[in-house]
PDB file of N, CA and C in Angstrom:
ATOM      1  N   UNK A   1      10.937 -20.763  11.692  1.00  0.00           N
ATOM      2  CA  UNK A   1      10.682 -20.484  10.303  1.00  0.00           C
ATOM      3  C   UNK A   1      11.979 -20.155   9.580  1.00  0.00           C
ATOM      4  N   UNK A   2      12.915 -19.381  10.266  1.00  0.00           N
ATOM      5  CA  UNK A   2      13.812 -18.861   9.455  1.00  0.00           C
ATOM      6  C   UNK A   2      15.100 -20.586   9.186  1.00  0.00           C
ATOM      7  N   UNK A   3      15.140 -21.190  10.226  1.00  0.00           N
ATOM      8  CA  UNK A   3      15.917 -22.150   9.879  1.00  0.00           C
ATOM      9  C   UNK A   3      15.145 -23.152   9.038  1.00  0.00           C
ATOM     10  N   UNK A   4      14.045 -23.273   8.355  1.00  0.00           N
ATOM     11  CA  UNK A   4      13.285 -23.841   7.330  1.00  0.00           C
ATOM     12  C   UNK A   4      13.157 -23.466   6.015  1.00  0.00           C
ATOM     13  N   UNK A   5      13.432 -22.017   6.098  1.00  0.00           N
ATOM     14  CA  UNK A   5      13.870 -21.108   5.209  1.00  0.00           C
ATOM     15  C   UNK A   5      15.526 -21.335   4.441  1.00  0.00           C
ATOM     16  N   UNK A   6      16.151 -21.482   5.725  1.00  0.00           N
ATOM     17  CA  UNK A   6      17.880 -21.654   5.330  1.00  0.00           C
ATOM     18  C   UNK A   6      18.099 -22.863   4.424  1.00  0.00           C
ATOM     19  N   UNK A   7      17.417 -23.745   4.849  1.00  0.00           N
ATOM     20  CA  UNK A   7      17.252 -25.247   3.791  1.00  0.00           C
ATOM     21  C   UNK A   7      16.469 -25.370   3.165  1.00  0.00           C
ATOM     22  N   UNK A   8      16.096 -24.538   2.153  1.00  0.00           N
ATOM     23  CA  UNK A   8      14.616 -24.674   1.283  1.00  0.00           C
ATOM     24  C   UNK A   8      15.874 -24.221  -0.208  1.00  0.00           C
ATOM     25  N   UNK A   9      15.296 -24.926  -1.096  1.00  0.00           N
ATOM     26  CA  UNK A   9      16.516 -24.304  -2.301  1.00  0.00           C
ATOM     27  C   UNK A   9      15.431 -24.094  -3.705  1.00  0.00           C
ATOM     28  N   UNK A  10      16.241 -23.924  -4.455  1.00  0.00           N
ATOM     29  CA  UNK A  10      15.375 -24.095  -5.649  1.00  0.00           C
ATOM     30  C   UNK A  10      15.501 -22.140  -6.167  1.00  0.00           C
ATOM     31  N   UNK A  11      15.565 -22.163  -7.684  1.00  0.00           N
ATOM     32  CA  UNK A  11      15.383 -20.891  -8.153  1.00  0.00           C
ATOM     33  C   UNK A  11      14.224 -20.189  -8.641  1.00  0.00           C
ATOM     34  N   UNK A  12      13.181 -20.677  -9.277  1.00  0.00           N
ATOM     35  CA  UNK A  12      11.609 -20.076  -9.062  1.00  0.00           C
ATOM     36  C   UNK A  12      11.120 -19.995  -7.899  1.00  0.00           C
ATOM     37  N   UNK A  13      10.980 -20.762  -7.183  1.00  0.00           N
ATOM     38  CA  UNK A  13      10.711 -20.728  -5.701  1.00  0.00           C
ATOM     39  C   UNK A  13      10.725 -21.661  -5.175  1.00  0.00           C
ATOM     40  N   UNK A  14      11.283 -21.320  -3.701  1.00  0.00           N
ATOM     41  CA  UNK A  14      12.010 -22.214  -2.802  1.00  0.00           C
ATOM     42  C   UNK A  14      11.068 -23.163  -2.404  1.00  0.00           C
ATOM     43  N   UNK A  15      11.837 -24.681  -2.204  1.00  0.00           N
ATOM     44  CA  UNK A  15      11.502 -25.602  -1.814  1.00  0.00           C
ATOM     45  C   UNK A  15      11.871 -26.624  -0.528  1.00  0.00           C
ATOM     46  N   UNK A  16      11.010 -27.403   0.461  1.00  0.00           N
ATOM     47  CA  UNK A  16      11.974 -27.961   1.232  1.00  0.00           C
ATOM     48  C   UNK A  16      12.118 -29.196   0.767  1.00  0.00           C
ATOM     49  N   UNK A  17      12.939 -29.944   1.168  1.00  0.00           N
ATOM     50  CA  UNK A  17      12.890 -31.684   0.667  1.00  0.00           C
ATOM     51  C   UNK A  17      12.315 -32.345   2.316  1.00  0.00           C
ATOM     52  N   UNK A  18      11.426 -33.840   2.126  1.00  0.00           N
ATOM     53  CA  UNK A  18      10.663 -33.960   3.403  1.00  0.00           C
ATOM     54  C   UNK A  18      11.977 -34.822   4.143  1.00  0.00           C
ATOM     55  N   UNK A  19      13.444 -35.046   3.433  1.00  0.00           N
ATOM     56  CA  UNK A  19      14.477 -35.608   4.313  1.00  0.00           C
ATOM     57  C   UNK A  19      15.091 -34.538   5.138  1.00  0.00           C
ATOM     58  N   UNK A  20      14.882 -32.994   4.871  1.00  0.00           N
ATOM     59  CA  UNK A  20      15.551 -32.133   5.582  1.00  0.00           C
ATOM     60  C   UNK A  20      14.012 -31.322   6.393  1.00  0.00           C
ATOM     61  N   UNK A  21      13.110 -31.398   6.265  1.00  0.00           N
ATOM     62  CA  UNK A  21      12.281 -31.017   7.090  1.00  0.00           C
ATOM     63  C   UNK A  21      11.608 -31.518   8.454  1.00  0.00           C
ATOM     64  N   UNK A  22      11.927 -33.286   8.030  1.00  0.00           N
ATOM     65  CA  UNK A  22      12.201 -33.885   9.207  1.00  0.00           C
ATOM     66  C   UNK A  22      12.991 -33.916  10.283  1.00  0.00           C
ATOM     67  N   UNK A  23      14.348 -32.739   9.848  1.00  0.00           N
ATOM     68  CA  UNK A  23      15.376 -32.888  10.714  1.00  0.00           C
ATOM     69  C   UNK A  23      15.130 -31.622  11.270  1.00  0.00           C
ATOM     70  N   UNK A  24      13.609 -30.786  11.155  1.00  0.00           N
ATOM     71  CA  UNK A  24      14.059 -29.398  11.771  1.00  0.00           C
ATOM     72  C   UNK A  24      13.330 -29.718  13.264  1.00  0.00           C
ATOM     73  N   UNK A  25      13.546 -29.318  14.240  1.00  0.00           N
ATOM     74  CA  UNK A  25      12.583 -29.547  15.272  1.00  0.00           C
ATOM     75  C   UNK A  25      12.208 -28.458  15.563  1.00  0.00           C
ATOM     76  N   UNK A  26      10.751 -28.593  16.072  1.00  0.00           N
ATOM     77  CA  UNK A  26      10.044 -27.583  16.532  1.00  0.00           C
ATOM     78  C   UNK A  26       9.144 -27.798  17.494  1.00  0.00           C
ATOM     79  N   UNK A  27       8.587 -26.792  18.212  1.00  0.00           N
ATOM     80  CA  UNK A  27       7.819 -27.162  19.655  1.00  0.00           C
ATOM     81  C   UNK A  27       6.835 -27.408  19.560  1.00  0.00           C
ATOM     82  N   UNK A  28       6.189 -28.130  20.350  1.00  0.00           N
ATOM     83  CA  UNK A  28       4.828 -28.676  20.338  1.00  0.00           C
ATOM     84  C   UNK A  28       3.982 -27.898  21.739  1.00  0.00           C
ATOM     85  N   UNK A  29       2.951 -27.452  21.316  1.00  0.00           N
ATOM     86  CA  UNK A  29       2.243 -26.376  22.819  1.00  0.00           C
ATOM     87  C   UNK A  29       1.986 -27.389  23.571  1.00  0.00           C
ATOM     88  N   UNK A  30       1.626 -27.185  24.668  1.00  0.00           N
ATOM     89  CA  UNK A  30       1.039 -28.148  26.076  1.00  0.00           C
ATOM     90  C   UNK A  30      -0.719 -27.911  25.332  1.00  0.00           C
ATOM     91  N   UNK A  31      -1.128 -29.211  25.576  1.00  0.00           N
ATOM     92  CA  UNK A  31      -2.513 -29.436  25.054  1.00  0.00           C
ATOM     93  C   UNK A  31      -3.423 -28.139  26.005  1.00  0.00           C
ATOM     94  N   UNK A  32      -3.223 -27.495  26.856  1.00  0.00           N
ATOM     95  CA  UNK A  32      -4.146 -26.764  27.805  1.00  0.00           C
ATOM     96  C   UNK A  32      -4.147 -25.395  27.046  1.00  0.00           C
ATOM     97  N   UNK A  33      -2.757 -25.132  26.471  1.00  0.00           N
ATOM     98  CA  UNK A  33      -2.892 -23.823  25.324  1.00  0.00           C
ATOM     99  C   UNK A  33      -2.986 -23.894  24.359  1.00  0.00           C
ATOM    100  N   UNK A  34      -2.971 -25.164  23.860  1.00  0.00           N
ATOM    101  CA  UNK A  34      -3.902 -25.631  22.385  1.00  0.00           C
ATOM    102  C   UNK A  34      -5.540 -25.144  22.665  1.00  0.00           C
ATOM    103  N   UNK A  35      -5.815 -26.024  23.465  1.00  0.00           N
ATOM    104  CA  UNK A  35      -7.371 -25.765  23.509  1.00  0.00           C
ATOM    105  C   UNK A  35      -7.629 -23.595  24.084  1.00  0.00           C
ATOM    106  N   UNK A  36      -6.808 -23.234  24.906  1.00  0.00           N
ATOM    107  CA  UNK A  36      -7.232 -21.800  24.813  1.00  0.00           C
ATOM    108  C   UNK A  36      -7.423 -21.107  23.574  1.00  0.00           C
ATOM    109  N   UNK A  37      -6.376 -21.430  22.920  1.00  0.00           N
ATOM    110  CA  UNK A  37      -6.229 -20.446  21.777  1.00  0.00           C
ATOM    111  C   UNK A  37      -7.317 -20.972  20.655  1.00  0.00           C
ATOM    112  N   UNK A  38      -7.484 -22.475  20.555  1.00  0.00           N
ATOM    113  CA  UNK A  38      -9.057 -22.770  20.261  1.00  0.00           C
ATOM    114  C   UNK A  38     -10.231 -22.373  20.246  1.00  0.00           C
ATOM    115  N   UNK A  39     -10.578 -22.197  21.683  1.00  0.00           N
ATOM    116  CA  UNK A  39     -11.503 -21.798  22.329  1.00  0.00           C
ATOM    117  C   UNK A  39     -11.710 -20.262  22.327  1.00  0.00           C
ATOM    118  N   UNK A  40     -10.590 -19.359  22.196  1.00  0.00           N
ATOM    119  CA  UNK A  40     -10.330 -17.935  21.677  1.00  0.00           C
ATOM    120  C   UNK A  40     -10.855 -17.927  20.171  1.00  0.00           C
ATOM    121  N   UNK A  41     -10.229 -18.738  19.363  1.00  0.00           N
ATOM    122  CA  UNK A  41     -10.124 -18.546  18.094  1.00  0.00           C
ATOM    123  C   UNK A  41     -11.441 -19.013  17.759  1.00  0.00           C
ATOM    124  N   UNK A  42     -12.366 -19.665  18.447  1.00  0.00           N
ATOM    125  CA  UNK A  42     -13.489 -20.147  17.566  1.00  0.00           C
ATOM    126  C   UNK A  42     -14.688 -19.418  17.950  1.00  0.00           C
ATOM    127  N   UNK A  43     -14.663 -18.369  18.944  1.00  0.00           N
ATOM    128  CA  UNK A  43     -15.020 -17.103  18.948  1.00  0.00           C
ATOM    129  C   UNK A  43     -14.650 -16.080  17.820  1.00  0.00           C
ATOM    130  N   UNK A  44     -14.056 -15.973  17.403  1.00  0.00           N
ATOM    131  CA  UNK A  44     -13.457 -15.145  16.693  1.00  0.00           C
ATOM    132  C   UNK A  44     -14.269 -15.767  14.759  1.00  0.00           C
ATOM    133  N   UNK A  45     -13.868 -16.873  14.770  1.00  0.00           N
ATOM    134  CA  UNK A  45     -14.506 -17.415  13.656  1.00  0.00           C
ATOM    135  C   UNK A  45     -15.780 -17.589  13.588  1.00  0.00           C
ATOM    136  N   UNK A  46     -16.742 -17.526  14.874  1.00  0.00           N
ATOM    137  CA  UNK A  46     -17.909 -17.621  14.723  1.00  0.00           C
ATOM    138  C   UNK A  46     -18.347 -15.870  14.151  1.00  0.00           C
ATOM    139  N   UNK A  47     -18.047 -15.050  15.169  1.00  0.00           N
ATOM    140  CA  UNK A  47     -18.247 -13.182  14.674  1.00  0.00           C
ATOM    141  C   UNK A  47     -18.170 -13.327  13.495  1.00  0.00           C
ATOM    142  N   UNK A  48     -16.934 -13.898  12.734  1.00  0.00           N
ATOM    143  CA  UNK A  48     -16.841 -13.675  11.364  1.00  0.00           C
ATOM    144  C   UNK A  48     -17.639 -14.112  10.435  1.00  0.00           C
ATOM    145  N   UNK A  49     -18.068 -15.469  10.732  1.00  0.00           N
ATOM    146  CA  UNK A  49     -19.429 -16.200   9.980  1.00  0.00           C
ATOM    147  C   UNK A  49     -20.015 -15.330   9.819  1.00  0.00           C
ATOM    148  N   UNK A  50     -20.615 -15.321  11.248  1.00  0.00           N
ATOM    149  CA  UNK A  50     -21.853 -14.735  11.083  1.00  0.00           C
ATOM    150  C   UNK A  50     -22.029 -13.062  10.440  1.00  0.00           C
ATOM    151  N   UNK A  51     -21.099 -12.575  10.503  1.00  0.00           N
ATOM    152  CA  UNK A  51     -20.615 -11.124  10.150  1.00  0.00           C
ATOM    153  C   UNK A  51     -20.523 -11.548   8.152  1.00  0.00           C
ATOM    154  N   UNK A  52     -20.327 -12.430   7.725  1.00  0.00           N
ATOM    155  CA  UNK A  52     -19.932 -12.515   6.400  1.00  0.00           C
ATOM    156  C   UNK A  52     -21.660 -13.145   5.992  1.00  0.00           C
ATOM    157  N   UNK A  53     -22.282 -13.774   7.144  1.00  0.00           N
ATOM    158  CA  UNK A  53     -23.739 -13.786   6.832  1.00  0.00           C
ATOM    159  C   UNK A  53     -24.935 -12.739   6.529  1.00  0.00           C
ATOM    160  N   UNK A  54     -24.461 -11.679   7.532  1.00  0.00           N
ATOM    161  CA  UNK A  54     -24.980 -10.544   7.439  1.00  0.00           C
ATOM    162  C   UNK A  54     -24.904 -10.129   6.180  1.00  0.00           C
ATOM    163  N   UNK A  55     -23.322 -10.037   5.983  1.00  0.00           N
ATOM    164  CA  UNK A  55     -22.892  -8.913   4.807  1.00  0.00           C
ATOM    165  C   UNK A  55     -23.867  -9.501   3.624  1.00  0.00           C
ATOM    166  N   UNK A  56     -23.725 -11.055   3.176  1.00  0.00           N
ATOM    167  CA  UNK A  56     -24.482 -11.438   2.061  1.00  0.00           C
ATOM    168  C   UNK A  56     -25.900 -11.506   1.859  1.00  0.00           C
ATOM    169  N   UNK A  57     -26.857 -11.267   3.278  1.00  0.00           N
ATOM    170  CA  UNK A  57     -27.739 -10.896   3.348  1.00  0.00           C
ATOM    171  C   UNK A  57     -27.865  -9.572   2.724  1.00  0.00           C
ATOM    172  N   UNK A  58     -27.546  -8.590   3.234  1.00  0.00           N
ATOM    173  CA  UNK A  58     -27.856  -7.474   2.912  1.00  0.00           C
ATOM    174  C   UNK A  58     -27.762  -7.194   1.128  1.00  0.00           C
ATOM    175  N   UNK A  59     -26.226  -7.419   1.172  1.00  0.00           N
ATOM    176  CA  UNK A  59     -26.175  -7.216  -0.677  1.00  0.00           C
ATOM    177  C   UNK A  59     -27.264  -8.048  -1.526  1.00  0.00           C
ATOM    178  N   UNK A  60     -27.830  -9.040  -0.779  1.00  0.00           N
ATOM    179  CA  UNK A  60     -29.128  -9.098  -1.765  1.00  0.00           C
ATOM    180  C   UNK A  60     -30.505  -8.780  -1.800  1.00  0.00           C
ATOM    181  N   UNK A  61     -30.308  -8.016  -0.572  1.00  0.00           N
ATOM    182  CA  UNK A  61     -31.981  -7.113   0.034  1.00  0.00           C
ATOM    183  C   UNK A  61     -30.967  -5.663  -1.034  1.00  0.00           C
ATOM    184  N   UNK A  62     -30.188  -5.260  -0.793  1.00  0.00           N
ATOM    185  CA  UNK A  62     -29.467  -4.033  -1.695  1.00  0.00           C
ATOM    186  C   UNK A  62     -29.726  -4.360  -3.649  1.00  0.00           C
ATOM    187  N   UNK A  63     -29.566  -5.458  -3.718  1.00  0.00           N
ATOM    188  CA  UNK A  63     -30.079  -6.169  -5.200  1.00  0.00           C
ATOM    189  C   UNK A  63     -30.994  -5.958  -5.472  1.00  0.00           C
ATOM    190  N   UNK A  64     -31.950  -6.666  -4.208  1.00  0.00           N
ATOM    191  CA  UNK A  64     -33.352  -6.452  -4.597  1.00  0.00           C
ATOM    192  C   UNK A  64     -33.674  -4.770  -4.530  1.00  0.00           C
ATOM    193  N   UNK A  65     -33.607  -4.314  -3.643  1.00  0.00           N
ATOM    194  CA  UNK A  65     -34.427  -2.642  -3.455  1.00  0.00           C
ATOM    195  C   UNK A  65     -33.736  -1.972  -4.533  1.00  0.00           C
ATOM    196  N   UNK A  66     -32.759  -2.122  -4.697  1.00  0.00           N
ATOM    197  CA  UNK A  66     -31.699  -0.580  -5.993  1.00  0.00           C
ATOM    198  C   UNK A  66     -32.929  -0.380  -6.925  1.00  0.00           C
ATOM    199  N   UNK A  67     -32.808  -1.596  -7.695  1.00  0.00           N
ATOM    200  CA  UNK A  67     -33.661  -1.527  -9.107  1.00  0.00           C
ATOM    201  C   UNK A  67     -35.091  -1.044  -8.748  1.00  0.00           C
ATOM    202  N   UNK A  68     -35.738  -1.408  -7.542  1.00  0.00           N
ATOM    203  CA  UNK A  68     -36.812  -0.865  -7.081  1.00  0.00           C
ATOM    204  C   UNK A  68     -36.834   0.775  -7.014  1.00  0.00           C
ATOM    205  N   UNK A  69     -36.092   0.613  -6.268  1.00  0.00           N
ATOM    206  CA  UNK A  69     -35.865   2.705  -6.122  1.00  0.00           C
ATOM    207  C   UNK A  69     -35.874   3.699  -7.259  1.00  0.00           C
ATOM    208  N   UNK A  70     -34.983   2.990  -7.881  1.00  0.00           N
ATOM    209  CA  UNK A  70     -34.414   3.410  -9.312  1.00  0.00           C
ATOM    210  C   UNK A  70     -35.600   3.817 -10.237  1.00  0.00           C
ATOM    211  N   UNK A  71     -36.109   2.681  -9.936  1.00  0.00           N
ATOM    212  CA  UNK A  71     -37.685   2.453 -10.818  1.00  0.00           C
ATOM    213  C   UNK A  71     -38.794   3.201 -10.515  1.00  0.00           C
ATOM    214  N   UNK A  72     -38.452   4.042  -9.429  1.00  0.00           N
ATOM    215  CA  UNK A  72     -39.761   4.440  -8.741  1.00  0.00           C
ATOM    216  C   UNK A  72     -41.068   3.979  -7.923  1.00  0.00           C
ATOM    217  N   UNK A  73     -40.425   2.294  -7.969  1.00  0.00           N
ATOM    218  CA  UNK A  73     -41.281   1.402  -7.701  1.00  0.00           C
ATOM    219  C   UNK A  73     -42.050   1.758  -5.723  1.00  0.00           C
ATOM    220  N   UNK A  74     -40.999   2.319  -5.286  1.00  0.00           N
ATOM    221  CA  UNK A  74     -41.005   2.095  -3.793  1.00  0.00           C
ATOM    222  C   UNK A  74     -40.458   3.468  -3.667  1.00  0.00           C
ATOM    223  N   UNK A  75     -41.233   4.468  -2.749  1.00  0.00           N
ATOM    224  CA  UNK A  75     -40.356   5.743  -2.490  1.00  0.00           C
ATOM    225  C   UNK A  75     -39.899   5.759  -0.790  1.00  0.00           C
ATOM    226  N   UNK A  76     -39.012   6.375  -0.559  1.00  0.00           N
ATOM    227  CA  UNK A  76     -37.962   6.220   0.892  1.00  0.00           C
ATOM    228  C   UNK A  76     -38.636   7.918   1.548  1.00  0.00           C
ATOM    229  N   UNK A  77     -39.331   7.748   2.635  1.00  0.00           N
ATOM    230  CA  UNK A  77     -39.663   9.039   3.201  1.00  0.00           C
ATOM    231  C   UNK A  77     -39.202   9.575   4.592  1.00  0.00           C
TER     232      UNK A  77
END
């Protein structure tokens, strides 16, 4: 990163050109720790789905009941 950084120019914000980004080399993983960190990571993205499913569930059972409560409609014992 930092030698991609060293050749990036420009005064609002830095830019690379694709004739000097071609010349940077960088490593490529062995396909066997591609797929781990895959296979890690898409664990990780599934929790989160489903965790961001939850959350939007709830805030609209929380939508629905507030105004209920509020209202007197439904009492909590």
């Amino acid at each position: 990163m930092l030698s991609i950084e060293a050749n990036a120019s420009g005064s609002t914000f830095k830019e690379i050109s694709t004739s000097v980004l071609k010349t940077i080399k960088i490593l490529k993983p062995q396909k066997r720790l591609v797929n781990q960190f895959k296979n890690s990571a898409s664990v990780i993205f599934q929790r989160q789905n489903n965790l961001e499913q939850q959350n939007q569930q709830l805030s609209s059972l929380r939508d629905w009941l507030l105004p209920m409560l509020m209202n007197r409609q439904v009492k909590v014992e």
